[in-house]
Protein backbone atom coordinates (compact mmCIF):
# COMPACT_ATOMS: atom_id res chain seq x y z
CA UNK A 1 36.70 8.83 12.68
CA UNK A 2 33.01 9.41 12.40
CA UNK A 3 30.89 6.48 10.71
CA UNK A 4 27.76 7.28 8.63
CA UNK A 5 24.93 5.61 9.43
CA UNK A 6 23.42 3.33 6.15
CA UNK A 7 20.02 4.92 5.03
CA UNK A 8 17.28 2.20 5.88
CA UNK A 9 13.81 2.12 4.45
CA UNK A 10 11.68 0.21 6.73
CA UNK A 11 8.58 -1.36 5.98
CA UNK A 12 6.03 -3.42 7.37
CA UNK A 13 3.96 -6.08 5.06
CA UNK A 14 0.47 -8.00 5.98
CA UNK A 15 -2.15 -9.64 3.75
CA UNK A 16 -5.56 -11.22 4.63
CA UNK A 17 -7.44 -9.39 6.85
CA UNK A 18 -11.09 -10.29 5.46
CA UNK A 19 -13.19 -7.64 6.30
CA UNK A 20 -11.99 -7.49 10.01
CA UNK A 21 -12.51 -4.02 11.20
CA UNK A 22 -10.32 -4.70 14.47
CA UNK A 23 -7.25 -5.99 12.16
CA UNK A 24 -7.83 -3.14 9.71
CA UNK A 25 -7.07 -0.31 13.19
CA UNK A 26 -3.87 -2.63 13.87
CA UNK A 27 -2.68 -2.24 10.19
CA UNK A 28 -3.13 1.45 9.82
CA UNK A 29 -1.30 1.35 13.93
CA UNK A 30 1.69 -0.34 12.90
CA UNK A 31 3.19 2.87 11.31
CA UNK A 32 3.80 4.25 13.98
CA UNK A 33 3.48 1.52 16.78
CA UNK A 34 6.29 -0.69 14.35
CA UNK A 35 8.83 3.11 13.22
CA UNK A 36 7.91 2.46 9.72
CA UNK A 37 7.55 4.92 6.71
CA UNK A 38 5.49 2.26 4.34
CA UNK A 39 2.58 -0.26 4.70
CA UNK A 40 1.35 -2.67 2.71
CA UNK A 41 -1.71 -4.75 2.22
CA UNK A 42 -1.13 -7.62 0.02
CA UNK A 43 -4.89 -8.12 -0.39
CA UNK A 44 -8.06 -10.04 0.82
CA UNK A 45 -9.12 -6.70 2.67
CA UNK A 46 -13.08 -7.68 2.55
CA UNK A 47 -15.19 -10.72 4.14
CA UNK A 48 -16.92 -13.47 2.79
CA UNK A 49 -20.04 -13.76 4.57
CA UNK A 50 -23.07 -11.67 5.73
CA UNK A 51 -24.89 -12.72 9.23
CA UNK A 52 -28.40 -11.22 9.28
CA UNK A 53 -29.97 -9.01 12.54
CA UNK A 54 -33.65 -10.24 12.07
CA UNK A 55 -35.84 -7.62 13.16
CA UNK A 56 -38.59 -9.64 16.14
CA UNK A 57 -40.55 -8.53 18.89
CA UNK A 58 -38.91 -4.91 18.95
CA UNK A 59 -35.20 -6.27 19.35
CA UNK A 60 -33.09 -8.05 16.41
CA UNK A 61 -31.79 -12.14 16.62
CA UNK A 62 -29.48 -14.00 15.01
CA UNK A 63 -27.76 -17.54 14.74
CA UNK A 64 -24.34 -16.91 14.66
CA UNK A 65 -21.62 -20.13 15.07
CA UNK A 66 -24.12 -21.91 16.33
CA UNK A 67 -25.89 -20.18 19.00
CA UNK A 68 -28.52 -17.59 18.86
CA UNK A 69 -27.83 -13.97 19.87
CA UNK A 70 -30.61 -11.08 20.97
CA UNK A 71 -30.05 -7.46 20.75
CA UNK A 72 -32.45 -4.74 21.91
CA UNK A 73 -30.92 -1.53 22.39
CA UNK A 74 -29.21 0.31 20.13
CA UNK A 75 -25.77 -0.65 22.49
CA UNK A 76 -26.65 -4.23 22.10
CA UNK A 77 -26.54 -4.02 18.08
CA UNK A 78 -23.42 -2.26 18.24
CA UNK A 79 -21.72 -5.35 20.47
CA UNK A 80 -22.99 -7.73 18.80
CA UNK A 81 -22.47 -6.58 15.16
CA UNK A 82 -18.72 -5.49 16.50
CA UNK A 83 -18.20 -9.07 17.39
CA UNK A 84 -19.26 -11.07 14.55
CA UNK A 85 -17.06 -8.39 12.68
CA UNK A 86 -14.56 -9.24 14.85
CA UNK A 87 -14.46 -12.49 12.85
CA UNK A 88 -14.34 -11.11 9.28
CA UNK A 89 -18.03 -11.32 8.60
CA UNK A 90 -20.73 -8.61 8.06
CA UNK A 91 -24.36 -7.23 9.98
CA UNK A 92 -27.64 -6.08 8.57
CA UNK A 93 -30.59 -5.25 10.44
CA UNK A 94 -33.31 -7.10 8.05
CA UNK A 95 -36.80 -7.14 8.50
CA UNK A 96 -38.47 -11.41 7.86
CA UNK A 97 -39.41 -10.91 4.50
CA UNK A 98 -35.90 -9.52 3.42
CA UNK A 99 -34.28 -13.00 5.34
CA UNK A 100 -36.97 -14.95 3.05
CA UNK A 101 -36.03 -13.02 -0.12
CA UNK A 102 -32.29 -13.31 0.89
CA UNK A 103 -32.33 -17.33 0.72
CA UNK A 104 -34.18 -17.30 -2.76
CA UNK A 105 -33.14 -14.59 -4.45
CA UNK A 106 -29.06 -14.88 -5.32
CA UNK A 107 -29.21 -11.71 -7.03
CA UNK A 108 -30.36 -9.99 -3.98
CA UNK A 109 -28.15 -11.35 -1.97
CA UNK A 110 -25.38 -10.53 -3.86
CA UNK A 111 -26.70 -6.85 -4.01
CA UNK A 112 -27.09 -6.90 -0.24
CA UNK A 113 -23.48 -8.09 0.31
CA UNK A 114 -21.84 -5.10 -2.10
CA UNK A 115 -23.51 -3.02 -0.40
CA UNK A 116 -22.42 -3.67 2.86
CA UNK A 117 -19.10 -4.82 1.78
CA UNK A 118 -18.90 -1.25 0.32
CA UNK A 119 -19.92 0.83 3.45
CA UNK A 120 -17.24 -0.80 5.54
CA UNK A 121 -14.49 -0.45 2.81
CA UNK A 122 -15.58 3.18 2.49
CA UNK A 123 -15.21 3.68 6.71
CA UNK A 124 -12.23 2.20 6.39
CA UNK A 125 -10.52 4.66 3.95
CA UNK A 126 -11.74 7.51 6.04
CA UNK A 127 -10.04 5.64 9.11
CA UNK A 128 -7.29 5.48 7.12
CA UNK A 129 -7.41 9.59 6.07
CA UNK A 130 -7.39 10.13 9.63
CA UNK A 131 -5.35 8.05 11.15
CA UNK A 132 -2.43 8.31 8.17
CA UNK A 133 -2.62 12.28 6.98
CA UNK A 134 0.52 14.78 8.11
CA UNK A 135 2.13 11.32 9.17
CA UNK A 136 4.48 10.79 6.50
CA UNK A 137 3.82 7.25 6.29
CA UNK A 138 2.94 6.10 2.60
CA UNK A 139 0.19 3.35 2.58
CA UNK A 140 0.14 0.50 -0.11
CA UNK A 141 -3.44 -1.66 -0.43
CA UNK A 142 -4.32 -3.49 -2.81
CA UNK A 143 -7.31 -6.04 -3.31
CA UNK A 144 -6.74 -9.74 -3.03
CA UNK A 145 -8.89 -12.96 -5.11
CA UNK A 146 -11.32 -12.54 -2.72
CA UNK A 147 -12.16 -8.88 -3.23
CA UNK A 148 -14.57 -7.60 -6.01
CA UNK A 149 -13.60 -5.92 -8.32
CA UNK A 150 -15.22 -2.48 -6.83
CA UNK A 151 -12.68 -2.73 -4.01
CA UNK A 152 -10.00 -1.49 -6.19
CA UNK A 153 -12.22 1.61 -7.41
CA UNK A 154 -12.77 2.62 -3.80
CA UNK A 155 -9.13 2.68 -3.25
CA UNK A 156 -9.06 4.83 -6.14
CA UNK A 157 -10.96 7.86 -4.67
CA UNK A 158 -8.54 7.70 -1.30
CA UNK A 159 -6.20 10.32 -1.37
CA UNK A 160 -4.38 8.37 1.82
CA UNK A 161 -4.18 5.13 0.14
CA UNK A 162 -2.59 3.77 -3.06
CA UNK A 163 -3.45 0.75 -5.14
CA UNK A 164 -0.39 -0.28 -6.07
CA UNK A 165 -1.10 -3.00 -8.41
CA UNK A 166 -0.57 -3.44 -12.07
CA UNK A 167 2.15 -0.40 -11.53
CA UNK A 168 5.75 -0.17 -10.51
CA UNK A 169 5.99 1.98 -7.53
CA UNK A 170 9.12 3.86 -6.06
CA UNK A 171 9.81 2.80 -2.42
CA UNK A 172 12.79 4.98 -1.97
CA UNK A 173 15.66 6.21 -4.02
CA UNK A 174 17.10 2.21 -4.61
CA UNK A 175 13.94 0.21 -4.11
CA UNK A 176 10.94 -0.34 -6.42
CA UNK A 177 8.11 -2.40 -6.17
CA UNK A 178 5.39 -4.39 -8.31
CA UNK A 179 2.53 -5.66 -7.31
CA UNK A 180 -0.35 -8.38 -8.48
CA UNK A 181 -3.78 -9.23 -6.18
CA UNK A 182 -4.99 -12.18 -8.78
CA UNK A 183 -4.35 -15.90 -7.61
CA UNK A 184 -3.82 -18.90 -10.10
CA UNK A 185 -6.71 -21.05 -9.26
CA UNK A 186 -8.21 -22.32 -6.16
CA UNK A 187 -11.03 -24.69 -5.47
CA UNK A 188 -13.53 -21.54 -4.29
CA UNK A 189 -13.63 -19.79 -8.16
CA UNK A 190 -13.19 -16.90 -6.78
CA UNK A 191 -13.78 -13.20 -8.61
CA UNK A 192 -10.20 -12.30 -8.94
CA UNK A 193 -8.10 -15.97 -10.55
CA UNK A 194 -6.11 -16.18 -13.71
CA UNK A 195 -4.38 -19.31 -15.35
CA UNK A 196 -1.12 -19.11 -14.77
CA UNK A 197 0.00 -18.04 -18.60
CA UNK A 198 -1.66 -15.01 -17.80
CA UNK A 199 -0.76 -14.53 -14.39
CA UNK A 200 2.77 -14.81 -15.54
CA UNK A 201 2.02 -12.56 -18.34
CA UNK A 202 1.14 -9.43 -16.43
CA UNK A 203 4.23 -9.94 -13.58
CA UNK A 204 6.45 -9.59 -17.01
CA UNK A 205 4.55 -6.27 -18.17
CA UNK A 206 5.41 -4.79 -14.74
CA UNK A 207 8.91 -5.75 -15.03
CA UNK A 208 9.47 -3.92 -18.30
CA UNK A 209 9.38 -0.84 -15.89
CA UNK A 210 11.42 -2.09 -13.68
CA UNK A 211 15.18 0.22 -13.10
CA UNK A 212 16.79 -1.55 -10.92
CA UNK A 213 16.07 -5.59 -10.79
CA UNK A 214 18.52 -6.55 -8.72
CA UNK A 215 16.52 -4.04 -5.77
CA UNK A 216 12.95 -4.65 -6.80
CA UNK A 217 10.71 -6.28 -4.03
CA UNK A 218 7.34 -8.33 -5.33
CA UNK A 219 4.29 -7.54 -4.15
CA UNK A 220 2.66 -10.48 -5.41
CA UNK A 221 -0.46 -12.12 -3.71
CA UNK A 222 0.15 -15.40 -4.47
CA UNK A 223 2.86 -17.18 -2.92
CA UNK A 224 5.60 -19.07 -5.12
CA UNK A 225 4.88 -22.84 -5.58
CA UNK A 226 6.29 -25.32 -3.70
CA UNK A 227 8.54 -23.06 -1.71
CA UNK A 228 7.29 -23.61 1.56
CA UNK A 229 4.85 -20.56 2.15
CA UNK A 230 1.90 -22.08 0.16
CA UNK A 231 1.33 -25.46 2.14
CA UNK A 232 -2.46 -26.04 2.62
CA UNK A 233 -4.97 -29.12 3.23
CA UNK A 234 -5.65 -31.15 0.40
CA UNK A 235 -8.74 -30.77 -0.55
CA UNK A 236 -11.49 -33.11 -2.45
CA UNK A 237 -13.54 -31.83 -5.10
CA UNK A 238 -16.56 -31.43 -2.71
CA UNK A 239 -14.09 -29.16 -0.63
CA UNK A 240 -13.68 -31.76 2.30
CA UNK A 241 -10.09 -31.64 3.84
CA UNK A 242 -8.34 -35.54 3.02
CA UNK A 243 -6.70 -36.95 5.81
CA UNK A 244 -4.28 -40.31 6.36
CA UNK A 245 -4.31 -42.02 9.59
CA UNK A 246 -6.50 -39.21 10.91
CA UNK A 247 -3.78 -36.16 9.99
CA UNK A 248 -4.39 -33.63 7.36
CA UNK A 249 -2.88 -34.43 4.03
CA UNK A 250 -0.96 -31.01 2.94
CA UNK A 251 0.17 -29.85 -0.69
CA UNK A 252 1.41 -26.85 -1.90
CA UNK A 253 -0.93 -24.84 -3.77
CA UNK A 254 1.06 -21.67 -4.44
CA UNK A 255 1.60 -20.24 -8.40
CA UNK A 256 3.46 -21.97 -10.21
CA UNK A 257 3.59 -18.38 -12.44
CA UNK A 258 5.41 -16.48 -9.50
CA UNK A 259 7.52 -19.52 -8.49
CA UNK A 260 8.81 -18.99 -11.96
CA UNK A 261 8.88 -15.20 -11.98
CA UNK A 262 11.10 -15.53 -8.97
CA UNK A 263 13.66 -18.29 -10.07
CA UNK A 264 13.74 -16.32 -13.74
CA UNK A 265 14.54 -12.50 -12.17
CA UNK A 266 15.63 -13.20 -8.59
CA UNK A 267 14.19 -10.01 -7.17
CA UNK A 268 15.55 -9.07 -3.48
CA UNK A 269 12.19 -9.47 -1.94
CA UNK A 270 9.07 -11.23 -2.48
CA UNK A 271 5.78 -10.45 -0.15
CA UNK A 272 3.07 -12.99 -0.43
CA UNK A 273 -0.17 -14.07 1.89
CA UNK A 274 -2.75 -16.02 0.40
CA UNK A 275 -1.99 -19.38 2.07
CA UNK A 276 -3.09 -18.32 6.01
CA UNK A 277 -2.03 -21.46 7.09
CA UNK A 278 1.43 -21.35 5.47
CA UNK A 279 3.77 -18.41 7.77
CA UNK A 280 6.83 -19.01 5.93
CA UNK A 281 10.53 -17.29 5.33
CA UNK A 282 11.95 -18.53 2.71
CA UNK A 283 15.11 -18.48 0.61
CA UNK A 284 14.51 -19.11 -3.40
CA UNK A 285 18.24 -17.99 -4.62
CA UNK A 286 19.02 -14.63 -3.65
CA UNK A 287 15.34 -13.83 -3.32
CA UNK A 288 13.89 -13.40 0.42
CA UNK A 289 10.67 -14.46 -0.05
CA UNK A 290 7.78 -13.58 3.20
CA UNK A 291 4.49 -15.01 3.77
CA UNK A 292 3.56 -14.03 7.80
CA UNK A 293 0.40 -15.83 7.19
CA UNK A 294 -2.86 -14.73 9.01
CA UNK A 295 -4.74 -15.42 12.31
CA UNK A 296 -7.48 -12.93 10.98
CA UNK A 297 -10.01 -14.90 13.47
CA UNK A 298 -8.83 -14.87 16.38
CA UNK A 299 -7.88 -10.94 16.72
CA UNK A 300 -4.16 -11.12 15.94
CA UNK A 301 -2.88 -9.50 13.27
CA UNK A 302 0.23 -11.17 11.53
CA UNK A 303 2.94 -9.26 9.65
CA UNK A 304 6.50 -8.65 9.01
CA UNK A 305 9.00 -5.74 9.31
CA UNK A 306 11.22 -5.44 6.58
CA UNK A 307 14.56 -3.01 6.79
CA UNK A 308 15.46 -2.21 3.08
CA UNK A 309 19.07 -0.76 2.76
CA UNK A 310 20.88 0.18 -0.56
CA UNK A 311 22.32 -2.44 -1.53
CA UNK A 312 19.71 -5.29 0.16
CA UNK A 313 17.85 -6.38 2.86
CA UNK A 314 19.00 -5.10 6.24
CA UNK A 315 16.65 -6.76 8.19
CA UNK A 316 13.15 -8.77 8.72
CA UNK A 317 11.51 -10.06 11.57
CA UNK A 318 7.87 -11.87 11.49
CA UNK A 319 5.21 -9.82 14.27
CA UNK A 320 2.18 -10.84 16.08
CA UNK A 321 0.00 -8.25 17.87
């Protein structure tokens, strides 16, 4: 008797990679380095933060985590922009008077920040032309809260790349998925929030498209509340983390709009990040629900393998590397 081996679509998920230029190399790696035929980027691709190379005495300085860095040659620049990088945070050479003008003028600043924000997106879709064409593997990004809204227009012009959100996409010939990059709320106001009405709101457009329900995976941003992959410090309202008997106090802080999206349509498999501090598997019903969290900082890039077969999931396993 000969046994036919079950078709298996295998994927691998990761979220939060804020502007990180090493994590971004691992991500568009794990194709082949994990056997997979699908990534996805549940969003937060871009930083937060610009760290000026102030142009003095012929080299460039800068104060960076508390220390103060020189660069002279054109080697020296390169190191030292690649490592503050390395941490999820952008380099301009910048002559005094720009610094001066960059501290007064928020306009500027913001202007400065696209701008940089946009060359390293842009290098990273041609990484992601090279490294991904004739491979066969299909590549899912999508912007996060944190991302401007320009992000998702880059994407656009990347014939290597998809934006998947907003859309329901075709994973294989039993598997679908939706995806959403907007968070509810969060204590930052960043660019890309909704209330939860409307968060809820466009997760039920998407599903309108949806074939098969009981095979749909969720690529939603924004973890499900309460459900053990959004728990994060308390915070007060001037941002400072509460504590009790000198331990963080934690509370979930996921949406409450995809907690109920989940518990209403029980879709096989929900994908989350948001919450870095929150690497979570979870069972909500029949719904596997993923958050591998994210350790963007210290050069590790988290993520999880996910083996779809007809019928469910045939497979998962949380990776570090």
């Amino acid at each position: 008797m000969v046994f036919k081996r079950e078709s298996v679509t295998r994927l691998f998920y990761t979220s939060d990679i804020h502007g990180s230029e090493r994590m971004l190399g691992k991500f568009l790696n794990a194709g082949q380095a994990y056997r997979v035929s699908v990534l996805v980027m549940g969003g937060d691709l871009t930083g937060k933060a610009l760290v000026p190379l102030i142009k003095r005495n012929g080299g460039f300085t800068c104060d960076f985590m508390g220390r103060e860095y020189t660069a002279s040659t054109q080697a020296e620049i390169s190191e030292l922009a690649k490592m503050i990088n390395y941490n999820g945070m952008y380099t301009r050479c910048m002559e005094v008077d720009d610094i001066t003008r960059l501290e007064s003028d928020l306009s500027y600043r913001e202007q400065v920040l696209r701008e940089v924000l946009t060359e390293s997106v842009t290098r990273w879709l041609q990484k992601a032309v090279d490294k991904l064409q004739g491979t066969g593997i299909r590549c899912y990004m999508m912007p996060g809260n944190d991302d401007p809204s320009m992000v998702a227009e880059l994407i656009g012009g990347c014939d290597a790349v998809h934006n998947p959100e907003g859309e329901c996409v075709q994973l294989d010939d039993h598997h679908e998925m939706i995806s959403l990059g907007y968070s509810n709320p969060t204590p930052w106001n960043t660019e890309r929030e909704l209330p939860e009405d409307e968060l809820l709101s466009r997760m039920e457009n998407m599903m309108t498209r949806v074939r098969q329900p009981e095979q749909l995976v969720v690529n939603f941003h924004a973890p499900p509340h309460d459900s053990g992959l959004d728990t994060a410090p308390q915070l007060s309202a001037d941002l400072k983390i509460q504590t009790s008997m000198g331990q963080p106090i934690v509370t979930p802080v996921g949406s409450k709009a995809t907690r109920r999206f989940i518990d209403s349509h029980q879709p096989l498999l929900g994908l989350h990040g948001h919450i870095h501090e929150s690497a979570c598997v979870a069972k909500l019903g029949r719904t596997l629900c993923i958050n591998p969290g994210s350790l963007y900082s210290e050069g590790v890039l988290t993520g999880a393998i996910v083996g779809l077969k007809k019928d469910g999931v045939a497979s998962y396993q949380l990776v570090r590397g």
